[in-house]
N, C-alpha and C. Protein backbone atom coordinates (compact mmCIF):
# COMPACT_ATOMS: atom_id res chain seq x y z
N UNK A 1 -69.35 -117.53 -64.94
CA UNK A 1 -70.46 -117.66 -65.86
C UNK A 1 -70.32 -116.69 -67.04
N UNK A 2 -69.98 -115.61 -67.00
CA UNK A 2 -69.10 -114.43 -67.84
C UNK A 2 -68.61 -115.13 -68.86
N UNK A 3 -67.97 -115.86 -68.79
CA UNK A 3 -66.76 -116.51 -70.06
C UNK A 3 -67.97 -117.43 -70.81
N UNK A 4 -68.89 -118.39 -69.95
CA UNK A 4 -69.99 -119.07 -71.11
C UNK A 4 -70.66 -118.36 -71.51
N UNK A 5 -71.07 -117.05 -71.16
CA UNK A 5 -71.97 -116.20 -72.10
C UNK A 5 -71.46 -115.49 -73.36
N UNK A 6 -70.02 -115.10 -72.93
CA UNK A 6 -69.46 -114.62 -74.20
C UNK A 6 -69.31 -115.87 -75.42
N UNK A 7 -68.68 -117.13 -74.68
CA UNK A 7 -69.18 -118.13 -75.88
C UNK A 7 -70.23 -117.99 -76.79
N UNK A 8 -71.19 -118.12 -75.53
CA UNK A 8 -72.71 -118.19 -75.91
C UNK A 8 -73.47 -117.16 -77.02
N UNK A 9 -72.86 -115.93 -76.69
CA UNK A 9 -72.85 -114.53 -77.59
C UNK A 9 -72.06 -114.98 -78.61
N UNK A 10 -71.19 -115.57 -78.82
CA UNK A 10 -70.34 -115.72 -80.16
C UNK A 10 -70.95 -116.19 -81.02
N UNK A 11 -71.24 -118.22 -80.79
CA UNK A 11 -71.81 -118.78 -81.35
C UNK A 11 -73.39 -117.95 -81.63
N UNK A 12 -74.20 -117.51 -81.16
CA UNK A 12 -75.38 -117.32 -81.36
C UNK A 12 -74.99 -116.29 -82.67
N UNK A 13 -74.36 -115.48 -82.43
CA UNK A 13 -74.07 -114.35 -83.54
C UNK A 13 -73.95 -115.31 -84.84
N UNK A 14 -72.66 -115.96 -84.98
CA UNK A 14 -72.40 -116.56 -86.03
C UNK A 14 -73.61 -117.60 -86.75
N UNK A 15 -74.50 -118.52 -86.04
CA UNK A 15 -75.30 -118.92 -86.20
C UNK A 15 -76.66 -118.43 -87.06
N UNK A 16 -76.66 -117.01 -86.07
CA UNK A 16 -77.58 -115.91 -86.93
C UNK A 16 -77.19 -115.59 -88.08
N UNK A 17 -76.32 -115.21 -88.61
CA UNK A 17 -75.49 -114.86 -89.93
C UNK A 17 -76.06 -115.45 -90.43
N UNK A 18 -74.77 -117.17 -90.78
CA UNK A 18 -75.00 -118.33 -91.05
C UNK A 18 -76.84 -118.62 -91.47
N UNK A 19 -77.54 -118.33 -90.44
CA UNK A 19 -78.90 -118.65 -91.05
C UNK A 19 -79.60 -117.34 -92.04
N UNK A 20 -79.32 -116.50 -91.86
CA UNK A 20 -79.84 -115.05 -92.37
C UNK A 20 -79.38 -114.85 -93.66
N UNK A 21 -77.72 -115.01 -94.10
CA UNK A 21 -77.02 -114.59 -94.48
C UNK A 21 -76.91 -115.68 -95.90
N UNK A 22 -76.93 -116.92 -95.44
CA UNK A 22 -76.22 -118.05 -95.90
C UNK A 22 -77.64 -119.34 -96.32
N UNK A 23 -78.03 -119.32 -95.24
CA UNK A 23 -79.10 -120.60 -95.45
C UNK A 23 -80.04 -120.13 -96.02
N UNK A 24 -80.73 -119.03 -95.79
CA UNK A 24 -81.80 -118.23 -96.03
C UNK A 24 -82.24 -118.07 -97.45
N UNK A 25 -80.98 -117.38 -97.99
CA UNK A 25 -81.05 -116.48 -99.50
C UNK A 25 -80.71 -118.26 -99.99
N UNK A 26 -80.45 -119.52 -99.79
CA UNK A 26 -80.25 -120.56 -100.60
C UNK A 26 -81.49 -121.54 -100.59
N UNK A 27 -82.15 -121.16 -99.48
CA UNK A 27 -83.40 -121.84 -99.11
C UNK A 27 -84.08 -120.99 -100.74
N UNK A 28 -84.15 -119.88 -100.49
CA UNK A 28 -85.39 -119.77 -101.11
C UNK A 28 -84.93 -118.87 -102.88
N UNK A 29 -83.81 -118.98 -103.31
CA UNK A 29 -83.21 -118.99 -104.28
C UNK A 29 -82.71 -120.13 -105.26
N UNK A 30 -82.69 -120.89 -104.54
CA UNK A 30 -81.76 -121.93 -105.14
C UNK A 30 -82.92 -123.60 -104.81
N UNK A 31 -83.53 -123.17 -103.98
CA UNK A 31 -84.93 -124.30 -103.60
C UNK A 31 -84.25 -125.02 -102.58
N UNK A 32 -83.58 -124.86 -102.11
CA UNK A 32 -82.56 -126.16 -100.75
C UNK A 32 -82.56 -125.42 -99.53
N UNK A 33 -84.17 -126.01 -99.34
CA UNK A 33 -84.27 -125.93 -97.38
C UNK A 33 -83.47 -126.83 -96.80
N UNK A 34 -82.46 -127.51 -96.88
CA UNK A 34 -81.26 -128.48 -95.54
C UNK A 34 -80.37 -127.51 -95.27
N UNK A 35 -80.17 -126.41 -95.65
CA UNK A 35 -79.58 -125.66 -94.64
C UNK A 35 -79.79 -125.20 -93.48
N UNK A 36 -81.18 -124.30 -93.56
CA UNK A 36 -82.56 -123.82 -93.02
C UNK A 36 -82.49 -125.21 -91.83
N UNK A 37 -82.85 -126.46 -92.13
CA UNK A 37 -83.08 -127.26 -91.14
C UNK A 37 -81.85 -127.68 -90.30
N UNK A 38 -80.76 -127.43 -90.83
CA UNK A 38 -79.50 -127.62 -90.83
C UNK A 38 -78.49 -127.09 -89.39
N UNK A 39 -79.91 -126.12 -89.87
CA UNK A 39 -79.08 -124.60 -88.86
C UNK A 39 -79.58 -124.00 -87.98
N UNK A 40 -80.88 -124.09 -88.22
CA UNK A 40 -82.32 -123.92 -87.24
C UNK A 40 -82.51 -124.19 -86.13
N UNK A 41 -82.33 -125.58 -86.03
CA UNK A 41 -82.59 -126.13 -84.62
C UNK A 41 -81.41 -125.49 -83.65
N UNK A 42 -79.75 -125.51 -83.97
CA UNK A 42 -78.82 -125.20 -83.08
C UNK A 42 -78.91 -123.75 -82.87
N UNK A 43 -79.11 -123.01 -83.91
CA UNK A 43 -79.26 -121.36 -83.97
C UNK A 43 -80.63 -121.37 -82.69
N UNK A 44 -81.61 -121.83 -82.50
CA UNK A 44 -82.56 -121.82 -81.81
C UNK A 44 -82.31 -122.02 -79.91
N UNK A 45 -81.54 -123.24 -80.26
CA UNK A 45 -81.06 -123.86 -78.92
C UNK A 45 -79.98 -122.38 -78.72
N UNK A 46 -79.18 -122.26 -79.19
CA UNK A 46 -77.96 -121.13 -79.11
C UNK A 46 -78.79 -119.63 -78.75
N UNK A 47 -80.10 -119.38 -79.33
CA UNK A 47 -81.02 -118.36 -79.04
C UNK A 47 -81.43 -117.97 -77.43
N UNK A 48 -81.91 -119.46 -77.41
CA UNK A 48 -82.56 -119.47 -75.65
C UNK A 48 -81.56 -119.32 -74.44
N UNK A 49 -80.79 -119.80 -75.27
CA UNK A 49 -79.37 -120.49 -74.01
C UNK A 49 -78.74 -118.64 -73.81
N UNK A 50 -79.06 -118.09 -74.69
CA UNK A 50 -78.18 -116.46 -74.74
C UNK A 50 -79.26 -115.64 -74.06
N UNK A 51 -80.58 -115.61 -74.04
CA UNK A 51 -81.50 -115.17 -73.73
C UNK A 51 -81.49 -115.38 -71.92
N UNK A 52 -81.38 -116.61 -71.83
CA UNK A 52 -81.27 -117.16 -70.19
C UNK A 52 -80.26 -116.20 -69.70
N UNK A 53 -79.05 -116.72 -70.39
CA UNK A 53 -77.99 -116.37 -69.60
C UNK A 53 -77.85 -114.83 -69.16
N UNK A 54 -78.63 -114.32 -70.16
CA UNK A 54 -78.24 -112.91 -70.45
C UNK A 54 -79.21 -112.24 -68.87
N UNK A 55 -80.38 -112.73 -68.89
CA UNK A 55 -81.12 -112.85 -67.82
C UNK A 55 -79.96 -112.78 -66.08
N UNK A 56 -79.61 -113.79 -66.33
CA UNK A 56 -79.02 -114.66 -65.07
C UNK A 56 -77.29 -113.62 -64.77
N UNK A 57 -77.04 -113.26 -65.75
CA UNK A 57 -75.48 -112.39 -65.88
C UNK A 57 -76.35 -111.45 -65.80
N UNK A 58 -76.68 -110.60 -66.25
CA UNK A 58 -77.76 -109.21 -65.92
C UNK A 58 -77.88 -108.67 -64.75
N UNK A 59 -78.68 -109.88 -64.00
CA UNK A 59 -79.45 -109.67 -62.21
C UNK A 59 -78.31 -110.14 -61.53
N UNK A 60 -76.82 -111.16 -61.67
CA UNK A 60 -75.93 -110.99 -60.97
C UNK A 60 -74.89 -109.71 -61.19
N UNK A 61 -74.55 -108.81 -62.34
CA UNK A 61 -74.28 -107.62 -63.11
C UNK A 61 -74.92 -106.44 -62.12
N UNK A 62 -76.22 -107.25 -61.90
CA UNK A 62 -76.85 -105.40 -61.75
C UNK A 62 -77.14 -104.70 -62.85
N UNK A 63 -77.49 -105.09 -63.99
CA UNK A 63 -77.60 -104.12 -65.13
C UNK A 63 -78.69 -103.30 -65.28
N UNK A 64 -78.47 -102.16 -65.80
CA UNK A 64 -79.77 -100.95 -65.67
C UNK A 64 -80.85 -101.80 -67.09
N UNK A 65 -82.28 -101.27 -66.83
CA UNK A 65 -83.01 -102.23 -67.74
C UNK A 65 -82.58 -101.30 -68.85
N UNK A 66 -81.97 -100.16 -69.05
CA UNK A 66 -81.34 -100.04 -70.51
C UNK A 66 -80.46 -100.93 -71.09
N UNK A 67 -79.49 -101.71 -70.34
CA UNK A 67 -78.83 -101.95 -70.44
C UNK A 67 -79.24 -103.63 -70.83
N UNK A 68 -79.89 -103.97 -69.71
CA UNK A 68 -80.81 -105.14 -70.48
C UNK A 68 -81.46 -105.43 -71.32
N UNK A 69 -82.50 -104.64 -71.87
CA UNK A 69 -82.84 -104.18 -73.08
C UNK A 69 -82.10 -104.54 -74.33
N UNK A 70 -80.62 -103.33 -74.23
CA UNK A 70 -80.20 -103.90 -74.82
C UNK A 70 -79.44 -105.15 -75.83
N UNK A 71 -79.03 -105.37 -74.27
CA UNK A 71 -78.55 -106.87 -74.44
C UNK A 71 -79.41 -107.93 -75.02
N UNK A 72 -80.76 -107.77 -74.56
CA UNK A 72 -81.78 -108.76 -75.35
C UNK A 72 -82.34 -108.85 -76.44
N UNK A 73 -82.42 -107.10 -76.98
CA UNK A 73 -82.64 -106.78 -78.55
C UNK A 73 -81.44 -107.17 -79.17
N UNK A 74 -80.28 -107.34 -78.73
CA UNK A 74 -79.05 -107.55 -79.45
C UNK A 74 -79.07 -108.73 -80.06
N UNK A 75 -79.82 -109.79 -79.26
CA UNK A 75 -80.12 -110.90 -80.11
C UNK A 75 -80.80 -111.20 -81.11
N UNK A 76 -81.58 -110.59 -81.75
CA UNK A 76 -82.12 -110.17 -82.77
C UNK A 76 -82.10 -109.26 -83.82
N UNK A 77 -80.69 -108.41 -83.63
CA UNK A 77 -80.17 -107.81 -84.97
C UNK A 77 -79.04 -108.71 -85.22
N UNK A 78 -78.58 -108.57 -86.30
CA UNK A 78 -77.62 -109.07 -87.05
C UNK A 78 -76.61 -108.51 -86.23
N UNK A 79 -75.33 -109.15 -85.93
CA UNK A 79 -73.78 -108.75 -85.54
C UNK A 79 -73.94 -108.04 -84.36
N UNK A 80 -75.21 -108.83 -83.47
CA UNK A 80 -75.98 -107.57 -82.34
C UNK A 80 -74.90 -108.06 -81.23
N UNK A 81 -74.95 -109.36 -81.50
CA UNK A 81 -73.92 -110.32 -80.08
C UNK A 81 -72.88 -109.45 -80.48
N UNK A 82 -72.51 -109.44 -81.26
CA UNK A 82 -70.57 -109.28 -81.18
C UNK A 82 -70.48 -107.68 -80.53
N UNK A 83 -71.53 -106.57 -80.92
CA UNK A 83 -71.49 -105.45 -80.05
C UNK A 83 -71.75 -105.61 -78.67
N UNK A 84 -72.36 -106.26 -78.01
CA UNK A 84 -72.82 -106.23 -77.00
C UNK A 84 -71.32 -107.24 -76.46
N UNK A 85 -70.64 -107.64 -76.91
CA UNK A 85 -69.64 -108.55 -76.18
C UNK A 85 -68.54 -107.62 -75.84
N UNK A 86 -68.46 -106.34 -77.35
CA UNK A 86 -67.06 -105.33 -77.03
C UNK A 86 -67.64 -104.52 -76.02
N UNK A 87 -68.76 -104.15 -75.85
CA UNK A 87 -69.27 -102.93 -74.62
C UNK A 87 -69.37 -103.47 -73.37
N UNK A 88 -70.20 -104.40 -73.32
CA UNK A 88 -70.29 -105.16 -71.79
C UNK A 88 -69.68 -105.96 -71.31
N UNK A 89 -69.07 -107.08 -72.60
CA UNK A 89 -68.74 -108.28 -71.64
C UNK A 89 -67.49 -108.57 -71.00
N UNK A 90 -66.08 -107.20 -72.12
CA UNK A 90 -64.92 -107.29 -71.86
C UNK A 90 -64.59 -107.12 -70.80
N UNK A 91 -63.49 -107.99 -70.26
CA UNK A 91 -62.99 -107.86 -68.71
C UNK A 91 -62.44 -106.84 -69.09
């Protein structure tokens, strides 16, 4: 289950960017929300699915709730997945 979460951490990261980074500043600069909708829904689905897992790898992990914590705020900073993949997830 290890190897789909790091997926799961990848895509979600890039997704976040992608919407933050990319869709965001064009949504509301340039007037073109189809990115925003574009990107939203999968960045969302990719949100929960990292959130679960992170849950479910955690309590089979054993992880200290610092450690969980972290992992779950990680989803909500920018480039949070890709740290949390070099500290915890590497075999």
């Amino acid at each position: 289950m290890l190897p789909l979460f790091r997926i799961i951490a990848l895509l979600e990261g890039v997704s976040y960017i992608l919407l933050l980074f990319i869709a965001t500043p064009v949504k509301y600069f340039m007037n073109e929300p189809k990115y925003v909708k574009l990107l939203g829904m999968p960045h969302g689905l990719l949100f929960i699915a990292y959130i679960v897992l992170a849950i479910i790898i955690g309590s089979n992990l054993k992880w200290s709730s610092k450690i969980m914590r972290t992992v779950l705020l990680a989803s909500i900073i920018p480039f949070g997945t890709f740290c949390v993949d070099k500290k915890f997830l590497k075999p």
